[in-house]
PDB file of N, CA and C in Angstrom:
ATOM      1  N   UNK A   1     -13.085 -19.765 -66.701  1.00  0.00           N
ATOM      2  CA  UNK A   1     -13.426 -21.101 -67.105  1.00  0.00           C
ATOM      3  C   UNK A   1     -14.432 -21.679 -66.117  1.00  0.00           C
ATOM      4  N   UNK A   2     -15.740 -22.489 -66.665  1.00  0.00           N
ATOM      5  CA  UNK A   2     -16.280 -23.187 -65.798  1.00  0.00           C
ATOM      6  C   UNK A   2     -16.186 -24.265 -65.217  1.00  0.00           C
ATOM      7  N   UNK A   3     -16.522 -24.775 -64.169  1.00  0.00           N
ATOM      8  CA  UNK A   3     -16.053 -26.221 -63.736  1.00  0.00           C
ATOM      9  C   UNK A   3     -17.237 -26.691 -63.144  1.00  0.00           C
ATOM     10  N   UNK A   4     -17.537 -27.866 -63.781  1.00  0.00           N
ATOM     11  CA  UNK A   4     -19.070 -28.704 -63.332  1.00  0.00           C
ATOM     12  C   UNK A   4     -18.939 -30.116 -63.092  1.00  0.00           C
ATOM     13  N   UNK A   5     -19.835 -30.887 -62.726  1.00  0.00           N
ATOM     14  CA  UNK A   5     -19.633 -31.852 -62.102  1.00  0.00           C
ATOM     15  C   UNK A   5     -20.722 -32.467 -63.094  1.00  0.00           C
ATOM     16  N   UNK A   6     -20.116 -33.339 -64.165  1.00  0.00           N
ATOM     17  CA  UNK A   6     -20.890 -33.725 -65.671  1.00  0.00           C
ATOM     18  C   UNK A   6     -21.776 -35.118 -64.677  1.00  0.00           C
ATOM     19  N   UNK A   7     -23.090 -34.868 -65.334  1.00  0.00           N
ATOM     20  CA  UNK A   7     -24.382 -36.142 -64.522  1.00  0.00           C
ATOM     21  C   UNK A   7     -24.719 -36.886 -66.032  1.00  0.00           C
ATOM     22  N   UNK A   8     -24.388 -36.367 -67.212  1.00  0.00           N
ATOM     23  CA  UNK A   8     -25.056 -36.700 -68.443  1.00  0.00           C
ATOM     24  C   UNK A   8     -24.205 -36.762 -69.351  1.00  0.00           C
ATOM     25  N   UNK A   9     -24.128 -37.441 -70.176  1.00  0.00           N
ATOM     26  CA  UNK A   9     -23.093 -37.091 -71.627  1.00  0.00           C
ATOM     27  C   UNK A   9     -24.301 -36.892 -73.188  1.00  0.00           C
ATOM     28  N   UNK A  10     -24.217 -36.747 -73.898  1.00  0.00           N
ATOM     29  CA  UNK A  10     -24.939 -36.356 -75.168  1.00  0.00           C
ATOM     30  C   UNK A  10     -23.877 -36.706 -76.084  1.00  0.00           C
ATOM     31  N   UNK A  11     -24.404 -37.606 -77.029  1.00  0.00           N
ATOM     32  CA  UNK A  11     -23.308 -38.370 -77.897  1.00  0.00           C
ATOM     33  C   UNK A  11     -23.972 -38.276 -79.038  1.00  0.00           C
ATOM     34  N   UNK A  12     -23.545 -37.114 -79.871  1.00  0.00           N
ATOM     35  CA  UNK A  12     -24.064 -37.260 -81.569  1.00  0.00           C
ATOM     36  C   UNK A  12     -23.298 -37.500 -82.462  1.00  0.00           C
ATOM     37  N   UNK A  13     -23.255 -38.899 -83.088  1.00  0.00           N
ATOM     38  CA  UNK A  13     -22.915 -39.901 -83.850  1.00  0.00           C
ATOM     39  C   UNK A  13     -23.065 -39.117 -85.517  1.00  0.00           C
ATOM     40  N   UNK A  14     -22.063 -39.137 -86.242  1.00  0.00           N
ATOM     41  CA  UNK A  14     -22.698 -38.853 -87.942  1.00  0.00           C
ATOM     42  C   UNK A  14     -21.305 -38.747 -88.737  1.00  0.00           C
ATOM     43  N   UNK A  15     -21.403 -38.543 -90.020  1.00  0.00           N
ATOM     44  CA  UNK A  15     -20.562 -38.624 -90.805  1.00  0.00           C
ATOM     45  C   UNK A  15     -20.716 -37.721 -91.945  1.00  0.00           C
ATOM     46  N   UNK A  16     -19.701 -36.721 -91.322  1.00  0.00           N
ATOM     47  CA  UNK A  16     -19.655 -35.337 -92.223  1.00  0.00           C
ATOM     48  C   UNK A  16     -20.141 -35.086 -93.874  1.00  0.00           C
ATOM     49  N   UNK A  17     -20.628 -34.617 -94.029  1.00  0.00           N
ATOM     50  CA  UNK A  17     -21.405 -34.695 -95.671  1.00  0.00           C
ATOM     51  C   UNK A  17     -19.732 -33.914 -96.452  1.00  0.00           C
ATOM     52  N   UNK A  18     -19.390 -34.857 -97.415  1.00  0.00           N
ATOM     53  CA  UNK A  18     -18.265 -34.140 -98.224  1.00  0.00           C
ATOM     54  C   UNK A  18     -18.488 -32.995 -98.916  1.00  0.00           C
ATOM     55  N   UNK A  19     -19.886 -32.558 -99.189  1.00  0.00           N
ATOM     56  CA  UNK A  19     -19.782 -31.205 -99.730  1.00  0.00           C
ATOM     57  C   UNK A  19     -19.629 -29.917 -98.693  1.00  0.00           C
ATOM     58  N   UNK A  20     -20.122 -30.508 -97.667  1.00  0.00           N
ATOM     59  CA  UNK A  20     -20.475 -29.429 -96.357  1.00  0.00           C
ATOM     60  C   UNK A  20     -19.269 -29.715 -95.526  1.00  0.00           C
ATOM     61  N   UNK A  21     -18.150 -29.859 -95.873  1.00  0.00           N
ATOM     62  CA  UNK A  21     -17.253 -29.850 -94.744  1.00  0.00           C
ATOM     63  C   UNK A  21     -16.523 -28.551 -94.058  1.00  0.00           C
ATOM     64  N   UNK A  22     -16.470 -27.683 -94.865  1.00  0.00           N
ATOM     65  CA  UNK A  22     -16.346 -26.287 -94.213  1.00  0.00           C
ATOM     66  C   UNK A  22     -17.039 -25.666 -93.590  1.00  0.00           C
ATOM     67  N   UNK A  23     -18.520 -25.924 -93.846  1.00  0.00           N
ATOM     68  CA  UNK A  23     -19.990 -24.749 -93.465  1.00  0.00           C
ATOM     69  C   UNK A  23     -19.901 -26.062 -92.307  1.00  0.00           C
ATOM     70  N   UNK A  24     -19.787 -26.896 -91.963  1.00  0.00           N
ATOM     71  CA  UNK A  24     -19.477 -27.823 -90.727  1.00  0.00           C
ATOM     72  C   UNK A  24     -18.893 -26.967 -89.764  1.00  0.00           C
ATOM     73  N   UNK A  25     -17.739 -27.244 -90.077  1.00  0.00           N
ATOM     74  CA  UNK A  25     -16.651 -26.672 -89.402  1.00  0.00           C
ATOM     75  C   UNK A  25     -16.823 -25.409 -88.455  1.00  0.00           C
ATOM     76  N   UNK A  26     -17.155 -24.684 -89.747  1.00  0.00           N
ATOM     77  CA  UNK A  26     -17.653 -22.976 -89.231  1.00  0.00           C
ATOM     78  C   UNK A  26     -19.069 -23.229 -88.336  1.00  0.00           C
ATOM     79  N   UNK A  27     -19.923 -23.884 -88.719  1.00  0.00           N
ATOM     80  CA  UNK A  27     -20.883 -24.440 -87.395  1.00  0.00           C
ATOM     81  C   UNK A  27     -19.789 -24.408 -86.235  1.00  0.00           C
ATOM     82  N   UNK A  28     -19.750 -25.869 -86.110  1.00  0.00           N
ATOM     83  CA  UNK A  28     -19.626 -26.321 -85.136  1.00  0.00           C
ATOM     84  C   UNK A  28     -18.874 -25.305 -84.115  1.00  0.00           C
ATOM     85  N   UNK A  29     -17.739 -24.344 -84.711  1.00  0.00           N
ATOM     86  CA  UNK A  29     -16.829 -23.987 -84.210  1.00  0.00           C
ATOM     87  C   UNK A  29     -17.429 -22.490 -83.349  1.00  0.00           C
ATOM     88  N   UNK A  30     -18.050 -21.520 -84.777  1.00  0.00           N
ATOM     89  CA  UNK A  30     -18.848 -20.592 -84.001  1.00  0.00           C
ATOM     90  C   UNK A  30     -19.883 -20.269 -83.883  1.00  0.00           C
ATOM     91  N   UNK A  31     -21.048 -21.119 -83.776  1.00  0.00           N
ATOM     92  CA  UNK A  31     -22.181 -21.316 -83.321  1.00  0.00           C
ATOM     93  C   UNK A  31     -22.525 -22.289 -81.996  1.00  0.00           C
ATOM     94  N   UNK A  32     -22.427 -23.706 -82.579  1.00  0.00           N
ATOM     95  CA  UNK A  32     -23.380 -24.451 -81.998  1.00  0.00           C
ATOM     96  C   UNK A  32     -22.565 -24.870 -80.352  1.00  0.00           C
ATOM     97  N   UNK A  33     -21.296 -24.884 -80.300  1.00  0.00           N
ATOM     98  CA  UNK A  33     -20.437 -25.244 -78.985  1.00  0.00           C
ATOM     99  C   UNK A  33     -20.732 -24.117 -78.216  1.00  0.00           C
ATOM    100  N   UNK A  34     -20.448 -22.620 -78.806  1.00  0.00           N
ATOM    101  CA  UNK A  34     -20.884 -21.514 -78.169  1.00  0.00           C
ATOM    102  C   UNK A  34     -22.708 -21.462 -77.410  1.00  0.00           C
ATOM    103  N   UNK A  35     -23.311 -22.056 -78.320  1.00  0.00           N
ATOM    104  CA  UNK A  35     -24.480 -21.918 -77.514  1.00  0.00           C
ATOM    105  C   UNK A  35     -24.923 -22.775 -77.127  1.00  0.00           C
ATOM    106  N   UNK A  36     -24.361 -23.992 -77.011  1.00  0.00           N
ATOM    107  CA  UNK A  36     -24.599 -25.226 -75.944  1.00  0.00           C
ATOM    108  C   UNK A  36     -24.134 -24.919 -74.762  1.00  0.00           C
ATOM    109  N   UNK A  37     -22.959 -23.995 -74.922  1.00  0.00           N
ATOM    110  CA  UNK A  37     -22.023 -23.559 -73.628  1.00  0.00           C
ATOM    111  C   UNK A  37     -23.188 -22.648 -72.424  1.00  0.00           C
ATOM    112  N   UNK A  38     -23.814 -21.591 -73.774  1.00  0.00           N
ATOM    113  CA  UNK A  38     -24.222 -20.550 -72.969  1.00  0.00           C
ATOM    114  C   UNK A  38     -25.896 -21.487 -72.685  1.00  0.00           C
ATOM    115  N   UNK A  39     -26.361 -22.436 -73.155  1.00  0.00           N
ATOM    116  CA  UNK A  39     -27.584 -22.918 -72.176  1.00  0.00           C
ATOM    117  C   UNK A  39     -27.039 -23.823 -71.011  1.00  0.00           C
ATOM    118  N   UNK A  40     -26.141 -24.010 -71.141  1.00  0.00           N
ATOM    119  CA  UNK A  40     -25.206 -25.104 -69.854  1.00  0.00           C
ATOM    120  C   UNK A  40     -25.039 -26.860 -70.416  1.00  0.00           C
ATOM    121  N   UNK A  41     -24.665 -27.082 -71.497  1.00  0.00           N
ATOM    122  CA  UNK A  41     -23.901 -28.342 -72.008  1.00  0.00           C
ATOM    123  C   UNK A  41     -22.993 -27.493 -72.651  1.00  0.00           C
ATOM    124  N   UNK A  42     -21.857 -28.419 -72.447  1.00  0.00           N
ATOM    125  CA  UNK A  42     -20.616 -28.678 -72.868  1.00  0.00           C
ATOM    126  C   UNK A  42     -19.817 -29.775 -73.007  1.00  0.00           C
ATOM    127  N   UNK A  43     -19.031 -29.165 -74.578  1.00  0.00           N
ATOM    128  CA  UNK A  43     -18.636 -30.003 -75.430  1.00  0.00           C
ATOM    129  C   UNK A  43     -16.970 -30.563 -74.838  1.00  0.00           C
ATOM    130  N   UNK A  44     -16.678 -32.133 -74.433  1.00  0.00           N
ATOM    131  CA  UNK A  44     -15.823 -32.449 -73.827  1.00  0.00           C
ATOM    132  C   UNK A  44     -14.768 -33.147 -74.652  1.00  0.00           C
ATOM    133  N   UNK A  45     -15.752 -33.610 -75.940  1.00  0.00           N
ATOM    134  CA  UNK A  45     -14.823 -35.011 -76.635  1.00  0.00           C
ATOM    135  C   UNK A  45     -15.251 -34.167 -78.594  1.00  0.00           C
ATOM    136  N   UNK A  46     -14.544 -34.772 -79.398  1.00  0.00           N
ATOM    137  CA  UNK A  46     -14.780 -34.786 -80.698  1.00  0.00           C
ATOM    138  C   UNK A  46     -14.109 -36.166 -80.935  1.00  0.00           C
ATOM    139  N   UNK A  47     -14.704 -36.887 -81.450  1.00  0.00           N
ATOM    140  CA  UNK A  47     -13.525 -38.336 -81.504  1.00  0.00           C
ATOM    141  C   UNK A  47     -13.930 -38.062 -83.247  1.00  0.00           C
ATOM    142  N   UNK A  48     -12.628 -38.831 -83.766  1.00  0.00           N
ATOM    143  CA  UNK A  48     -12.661 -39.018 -85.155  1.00  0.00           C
ATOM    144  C   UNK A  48     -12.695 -40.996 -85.553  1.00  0.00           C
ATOM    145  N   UNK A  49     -13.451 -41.584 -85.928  1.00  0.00           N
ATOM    146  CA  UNK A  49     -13.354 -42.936 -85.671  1.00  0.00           C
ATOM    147  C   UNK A  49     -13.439 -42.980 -87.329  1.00  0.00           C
ATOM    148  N   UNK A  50     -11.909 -43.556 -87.167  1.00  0.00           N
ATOM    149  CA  UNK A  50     -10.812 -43.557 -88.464  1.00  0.00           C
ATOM    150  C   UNK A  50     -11.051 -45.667 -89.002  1.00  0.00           C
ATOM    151  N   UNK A  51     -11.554 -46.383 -88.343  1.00  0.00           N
ATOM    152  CA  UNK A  51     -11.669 -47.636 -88.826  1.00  0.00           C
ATOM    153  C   UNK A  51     -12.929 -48.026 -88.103  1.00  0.00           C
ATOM    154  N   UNK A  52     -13.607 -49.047 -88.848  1.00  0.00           N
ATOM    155  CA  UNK A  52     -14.859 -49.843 -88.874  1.00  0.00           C
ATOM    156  C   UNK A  52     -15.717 -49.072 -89.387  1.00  0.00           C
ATOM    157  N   UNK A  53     -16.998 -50.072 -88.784  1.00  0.00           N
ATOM    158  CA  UNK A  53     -18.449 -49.717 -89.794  1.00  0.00           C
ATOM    159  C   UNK A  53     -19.253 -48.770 -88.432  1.00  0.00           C
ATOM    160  N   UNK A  54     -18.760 -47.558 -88.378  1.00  0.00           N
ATOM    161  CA  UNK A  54     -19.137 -46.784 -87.345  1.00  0.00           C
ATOM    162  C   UNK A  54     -19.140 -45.208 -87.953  1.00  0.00           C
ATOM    163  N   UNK A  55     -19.992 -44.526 -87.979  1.00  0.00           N
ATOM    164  CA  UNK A  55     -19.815 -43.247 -87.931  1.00  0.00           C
ATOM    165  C   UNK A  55     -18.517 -42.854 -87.789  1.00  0.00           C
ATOM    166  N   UNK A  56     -18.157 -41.674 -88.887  1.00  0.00           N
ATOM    167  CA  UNK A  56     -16.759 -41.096 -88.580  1.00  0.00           C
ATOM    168  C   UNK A  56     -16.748 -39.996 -87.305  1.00  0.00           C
ATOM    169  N   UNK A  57     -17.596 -39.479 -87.092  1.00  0.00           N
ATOM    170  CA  UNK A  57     -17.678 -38.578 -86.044  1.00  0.00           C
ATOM    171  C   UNK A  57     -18.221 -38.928 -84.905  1.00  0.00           C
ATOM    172  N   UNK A  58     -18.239 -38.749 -83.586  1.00  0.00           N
ATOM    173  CA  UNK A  58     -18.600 -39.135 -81.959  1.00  0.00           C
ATOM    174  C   UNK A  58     -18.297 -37.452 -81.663  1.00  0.00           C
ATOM    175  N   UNK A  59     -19.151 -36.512 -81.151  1.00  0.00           N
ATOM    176  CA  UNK A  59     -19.254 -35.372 -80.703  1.00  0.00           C
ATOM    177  C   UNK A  59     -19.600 -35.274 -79.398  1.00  0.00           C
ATOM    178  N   UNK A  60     -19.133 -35.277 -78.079  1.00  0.00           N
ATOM    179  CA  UNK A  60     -19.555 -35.434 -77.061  1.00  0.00           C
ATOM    180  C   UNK A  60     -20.048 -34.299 -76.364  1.00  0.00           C
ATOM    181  N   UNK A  61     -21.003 -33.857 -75.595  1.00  0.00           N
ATOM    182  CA  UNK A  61     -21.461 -33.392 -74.572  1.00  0.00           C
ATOM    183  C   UNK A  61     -21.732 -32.793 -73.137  1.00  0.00           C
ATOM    184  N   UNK A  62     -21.728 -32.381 -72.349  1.00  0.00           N
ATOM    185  CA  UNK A  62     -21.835 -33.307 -70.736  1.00  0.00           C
ATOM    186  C   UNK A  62     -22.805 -31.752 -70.510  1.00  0.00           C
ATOM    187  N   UNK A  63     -23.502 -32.182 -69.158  1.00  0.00           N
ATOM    188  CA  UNK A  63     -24.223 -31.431 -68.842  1.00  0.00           C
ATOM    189  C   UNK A  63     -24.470 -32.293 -67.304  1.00  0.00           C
ATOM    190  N   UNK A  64     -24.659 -31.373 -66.009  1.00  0.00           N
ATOM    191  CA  UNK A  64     -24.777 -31.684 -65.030  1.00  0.00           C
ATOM    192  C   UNK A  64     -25.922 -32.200 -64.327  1.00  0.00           C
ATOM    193  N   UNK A  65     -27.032 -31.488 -64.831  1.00  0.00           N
ATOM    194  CA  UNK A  65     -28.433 -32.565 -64.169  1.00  0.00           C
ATOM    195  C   UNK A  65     -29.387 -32.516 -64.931  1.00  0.00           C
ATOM    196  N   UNK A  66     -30.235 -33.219 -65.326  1.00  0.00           N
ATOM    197  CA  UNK A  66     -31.363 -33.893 -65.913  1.00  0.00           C
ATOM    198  C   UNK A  66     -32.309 -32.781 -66.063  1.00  0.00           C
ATOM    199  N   UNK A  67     -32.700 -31.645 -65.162  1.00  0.00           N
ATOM    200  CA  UNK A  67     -33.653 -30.746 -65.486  1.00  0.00           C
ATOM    201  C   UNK A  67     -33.011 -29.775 -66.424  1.00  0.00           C
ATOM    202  N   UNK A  68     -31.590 -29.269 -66.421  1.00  0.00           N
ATOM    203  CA  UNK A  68     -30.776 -28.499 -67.717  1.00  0.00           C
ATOM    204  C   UNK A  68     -31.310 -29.313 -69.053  1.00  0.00           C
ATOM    205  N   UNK A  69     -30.592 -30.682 -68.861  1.00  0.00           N
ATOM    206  CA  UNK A  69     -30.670 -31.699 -70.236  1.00  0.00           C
ATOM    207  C   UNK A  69     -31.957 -31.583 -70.985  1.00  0.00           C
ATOM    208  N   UNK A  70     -33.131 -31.991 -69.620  1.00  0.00           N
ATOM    209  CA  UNK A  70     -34.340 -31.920 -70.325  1.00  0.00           C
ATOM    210  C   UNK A  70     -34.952 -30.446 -70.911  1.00  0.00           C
ATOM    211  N   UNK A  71     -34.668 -29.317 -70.480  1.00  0.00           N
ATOM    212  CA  UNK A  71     -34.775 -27.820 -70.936  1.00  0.00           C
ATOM    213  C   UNK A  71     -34.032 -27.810 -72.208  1.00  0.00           C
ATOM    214  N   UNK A  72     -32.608 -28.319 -72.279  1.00  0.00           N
ATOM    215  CA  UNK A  72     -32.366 -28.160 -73.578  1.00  0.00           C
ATOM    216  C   UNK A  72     -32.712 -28.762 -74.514  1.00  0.00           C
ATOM    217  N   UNK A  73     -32.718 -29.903 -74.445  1.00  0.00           N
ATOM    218  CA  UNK A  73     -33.391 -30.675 -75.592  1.00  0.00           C
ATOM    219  C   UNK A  73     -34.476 -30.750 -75.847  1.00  0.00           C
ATOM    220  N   UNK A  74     -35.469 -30.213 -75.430  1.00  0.00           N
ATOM    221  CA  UNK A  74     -36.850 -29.984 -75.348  1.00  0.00           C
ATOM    222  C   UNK A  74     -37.137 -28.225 -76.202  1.00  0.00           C
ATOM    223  N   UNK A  75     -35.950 -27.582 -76.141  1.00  0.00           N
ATOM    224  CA  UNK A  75     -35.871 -26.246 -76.533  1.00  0.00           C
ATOM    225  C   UNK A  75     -35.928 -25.954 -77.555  1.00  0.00           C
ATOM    226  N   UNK A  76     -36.734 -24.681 -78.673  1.00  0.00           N
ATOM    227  CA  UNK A  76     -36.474 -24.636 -79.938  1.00  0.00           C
ATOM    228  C   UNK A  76     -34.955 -24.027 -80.258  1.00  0.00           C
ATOM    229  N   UNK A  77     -34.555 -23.355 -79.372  1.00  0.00           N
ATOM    230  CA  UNK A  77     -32.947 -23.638 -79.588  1.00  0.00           C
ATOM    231  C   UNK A  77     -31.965 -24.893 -80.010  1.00  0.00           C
ATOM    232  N   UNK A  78     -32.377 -25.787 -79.285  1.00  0.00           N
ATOM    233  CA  UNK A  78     -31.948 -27.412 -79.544  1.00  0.00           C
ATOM    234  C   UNK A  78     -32.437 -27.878 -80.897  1.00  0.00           C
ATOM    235  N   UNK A  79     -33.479 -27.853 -80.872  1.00  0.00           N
ATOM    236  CA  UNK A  79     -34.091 -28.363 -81.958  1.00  0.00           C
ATOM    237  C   UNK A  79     -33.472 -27.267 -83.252  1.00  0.00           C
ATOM    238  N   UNK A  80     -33.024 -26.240 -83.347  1.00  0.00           N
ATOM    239  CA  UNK A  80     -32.410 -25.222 -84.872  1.00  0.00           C
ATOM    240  C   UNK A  80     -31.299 -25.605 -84.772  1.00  0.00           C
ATOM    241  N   UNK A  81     -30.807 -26.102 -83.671  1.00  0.00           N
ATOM    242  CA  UNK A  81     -29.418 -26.205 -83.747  1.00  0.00           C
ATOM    243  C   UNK A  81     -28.990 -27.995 -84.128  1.00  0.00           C
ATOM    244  N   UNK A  82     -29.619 -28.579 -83.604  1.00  0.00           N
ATOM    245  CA  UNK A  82     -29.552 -30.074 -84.433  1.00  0.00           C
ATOM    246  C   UNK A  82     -29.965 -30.119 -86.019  1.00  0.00           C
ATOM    247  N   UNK A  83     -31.329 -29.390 -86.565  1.00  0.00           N
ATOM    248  CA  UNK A  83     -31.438 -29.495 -87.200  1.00  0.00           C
ATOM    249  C   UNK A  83     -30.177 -29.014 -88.841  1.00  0.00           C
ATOM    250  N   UNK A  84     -29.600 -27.576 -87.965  1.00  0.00           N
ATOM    251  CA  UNK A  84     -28.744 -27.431 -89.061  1.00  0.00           C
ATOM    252  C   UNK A  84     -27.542 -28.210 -88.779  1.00  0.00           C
ATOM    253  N   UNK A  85     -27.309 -29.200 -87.825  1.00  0.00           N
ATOM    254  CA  UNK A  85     -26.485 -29.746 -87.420  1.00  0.00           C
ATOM    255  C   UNK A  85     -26.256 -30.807 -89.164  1.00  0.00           C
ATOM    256  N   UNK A  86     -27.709 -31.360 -89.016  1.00  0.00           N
ATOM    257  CA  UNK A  86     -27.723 -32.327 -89.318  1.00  0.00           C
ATOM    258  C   UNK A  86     -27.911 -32.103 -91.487  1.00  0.00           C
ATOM    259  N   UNK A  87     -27.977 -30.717 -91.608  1.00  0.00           N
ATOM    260  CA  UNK A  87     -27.648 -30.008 -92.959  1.00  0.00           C
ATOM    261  C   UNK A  87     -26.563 -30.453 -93.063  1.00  0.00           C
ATOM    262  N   UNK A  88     -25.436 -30.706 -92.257  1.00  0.00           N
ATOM    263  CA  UNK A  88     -24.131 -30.975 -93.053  1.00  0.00           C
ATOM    264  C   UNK A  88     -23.470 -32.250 -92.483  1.00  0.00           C
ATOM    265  N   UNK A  89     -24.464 -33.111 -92.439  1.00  0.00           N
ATOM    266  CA  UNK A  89     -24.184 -34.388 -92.014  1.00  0.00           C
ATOM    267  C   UNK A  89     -24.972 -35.731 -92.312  1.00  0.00           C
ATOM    268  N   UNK A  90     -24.470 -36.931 -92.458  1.00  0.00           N
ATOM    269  CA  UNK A  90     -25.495 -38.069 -92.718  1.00  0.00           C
ATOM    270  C   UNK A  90     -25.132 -39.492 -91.468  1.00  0.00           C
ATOM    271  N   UNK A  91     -25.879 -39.923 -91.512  1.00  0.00           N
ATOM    272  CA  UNK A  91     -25.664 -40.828 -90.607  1.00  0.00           C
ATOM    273  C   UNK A  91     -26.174 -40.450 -88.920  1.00  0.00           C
ATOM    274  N   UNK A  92     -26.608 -39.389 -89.179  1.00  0.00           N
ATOM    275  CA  UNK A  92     -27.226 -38.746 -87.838  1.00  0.00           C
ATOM    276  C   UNK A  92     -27.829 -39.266 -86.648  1.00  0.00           C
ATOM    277  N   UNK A  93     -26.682 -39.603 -85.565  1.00  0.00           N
ATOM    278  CA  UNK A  93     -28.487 -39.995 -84.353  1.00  0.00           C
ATOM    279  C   UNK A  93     -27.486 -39.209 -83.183  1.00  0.00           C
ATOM    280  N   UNK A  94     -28.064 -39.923 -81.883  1.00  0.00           N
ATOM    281  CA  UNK A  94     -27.967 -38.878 -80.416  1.00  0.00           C
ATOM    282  C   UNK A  94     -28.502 -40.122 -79.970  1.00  0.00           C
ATOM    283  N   UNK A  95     -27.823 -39.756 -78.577  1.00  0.00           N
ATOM    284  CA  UNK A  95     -27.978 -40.608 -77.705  1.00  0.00           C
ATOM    285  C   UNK A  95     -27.432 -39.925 -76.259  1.00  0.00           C
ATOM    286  N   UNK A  96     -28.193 -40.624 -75.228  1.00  0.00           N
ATOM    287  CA  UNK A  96     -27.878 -39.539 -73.687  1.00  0.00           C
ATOM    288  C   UNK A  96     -27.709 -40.714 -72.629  1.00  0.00           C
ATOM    289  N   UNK A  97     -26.826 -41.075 -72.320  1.00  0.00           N
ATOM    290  CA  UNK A  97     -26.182 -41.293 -71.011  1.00  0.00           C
ATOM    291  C   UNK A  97     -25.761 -41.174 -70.077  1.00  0.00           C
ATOM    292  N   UNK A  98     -25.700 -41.698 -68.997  1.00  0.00           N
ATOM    293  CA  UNK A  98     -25.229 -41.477 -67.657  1.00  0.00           C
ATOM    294  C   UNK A  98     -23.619 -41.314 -67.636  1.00  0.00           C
ATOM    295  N   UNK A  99     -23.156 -40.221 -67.522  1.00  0.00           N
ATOM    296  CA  UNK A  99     -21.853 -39.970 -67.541  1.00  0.00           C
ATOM    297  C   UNK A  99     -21.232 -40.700 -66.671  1.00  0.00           C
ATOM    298  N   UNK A 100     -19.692 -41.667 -67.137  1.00  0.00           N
ATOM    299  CA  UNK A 100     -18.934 -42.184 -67.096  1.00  0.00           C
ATOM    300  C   UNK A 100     -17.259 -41.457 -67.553  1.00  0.00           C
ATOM    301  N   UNK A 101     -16.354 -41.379 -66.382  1.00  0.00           N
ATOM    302  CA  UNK A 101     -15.469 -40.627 -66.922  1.00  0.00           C
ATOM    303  C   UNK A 101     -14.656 -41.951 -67.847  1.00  0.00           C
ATOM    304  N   UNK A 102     -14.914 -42.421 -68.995  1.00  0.00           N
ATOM    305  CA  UNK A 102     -14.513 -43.155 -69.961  1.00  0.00           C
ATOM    306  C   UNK A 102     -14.937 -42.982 -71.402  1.00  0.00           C
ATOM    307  N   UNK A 103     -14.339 -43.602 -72.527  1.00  0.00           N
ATOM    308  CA  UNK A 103     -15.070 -43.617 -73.366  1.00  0.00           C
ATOM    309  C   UNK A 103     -16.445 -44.169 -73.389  1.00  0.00           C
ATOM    310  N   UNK A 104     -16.928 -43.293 -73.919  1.00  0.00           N
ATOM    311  CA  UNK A 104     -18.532 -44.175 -74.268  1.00  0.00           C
ATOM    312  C   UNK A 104     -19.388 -43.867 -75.478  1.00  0.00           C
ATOM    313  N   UNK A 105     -19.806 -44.595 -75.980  1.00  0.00           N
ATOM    314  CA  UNK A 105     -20.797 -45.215 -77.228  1.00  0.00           C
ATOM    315  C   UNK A 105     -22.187 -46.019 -76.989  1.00  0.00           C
TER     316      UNK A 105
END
């Protein structure tokens, strides 16, 4: 197991497409966590936000310093992997913060 000292969080916000909820699943589960892992982010939180006018999904992130973050998200890896992210999802955005060991939005 690895152990890092999280500098960043990555928060992608969306709301599962009802036809794509399996080919989701099977994403998320053996693809896209696996190879966030192996460029160096990792996945800490899945929140399910069950009331209000908020995205049902909060997918969290963390990654330790700013030159990883910026390599990945800058990467055509990042970029195939959001994009089919976002095949089985609506309501789509991202957002990158300064890690806080709390919830955050």
């Amino acid at each position: 197991m690895t152990s890092i000292v999280p500098r960043y969080r990555v928060l992608l916000k969306y709301n599962i497409h009802p036809e794509h909820q399996d080919r989701y699943y099977r994403y998320m589960i053996a693809e896209l966590v696996p190879q966030m892992r192996k460029l160096g982010m990792y996945m800490i939180y899945a929140w399910n936000v069950a009331y209000g006018p908020y995205p049902e999904r909060q997918v969290e992130f963390v990654c330790e310093d700013k030159y990883t973050l910026k390599t990945i998200l800058e990467g055509d890896e990042w970029a195939k992997a959001e994009a089919y992210l976002q095949e089985y999802t609506t309501q789509y955005s991202r957002k990158i913060v300064h890690f806080q060991n709390r919830f955050q939005f």
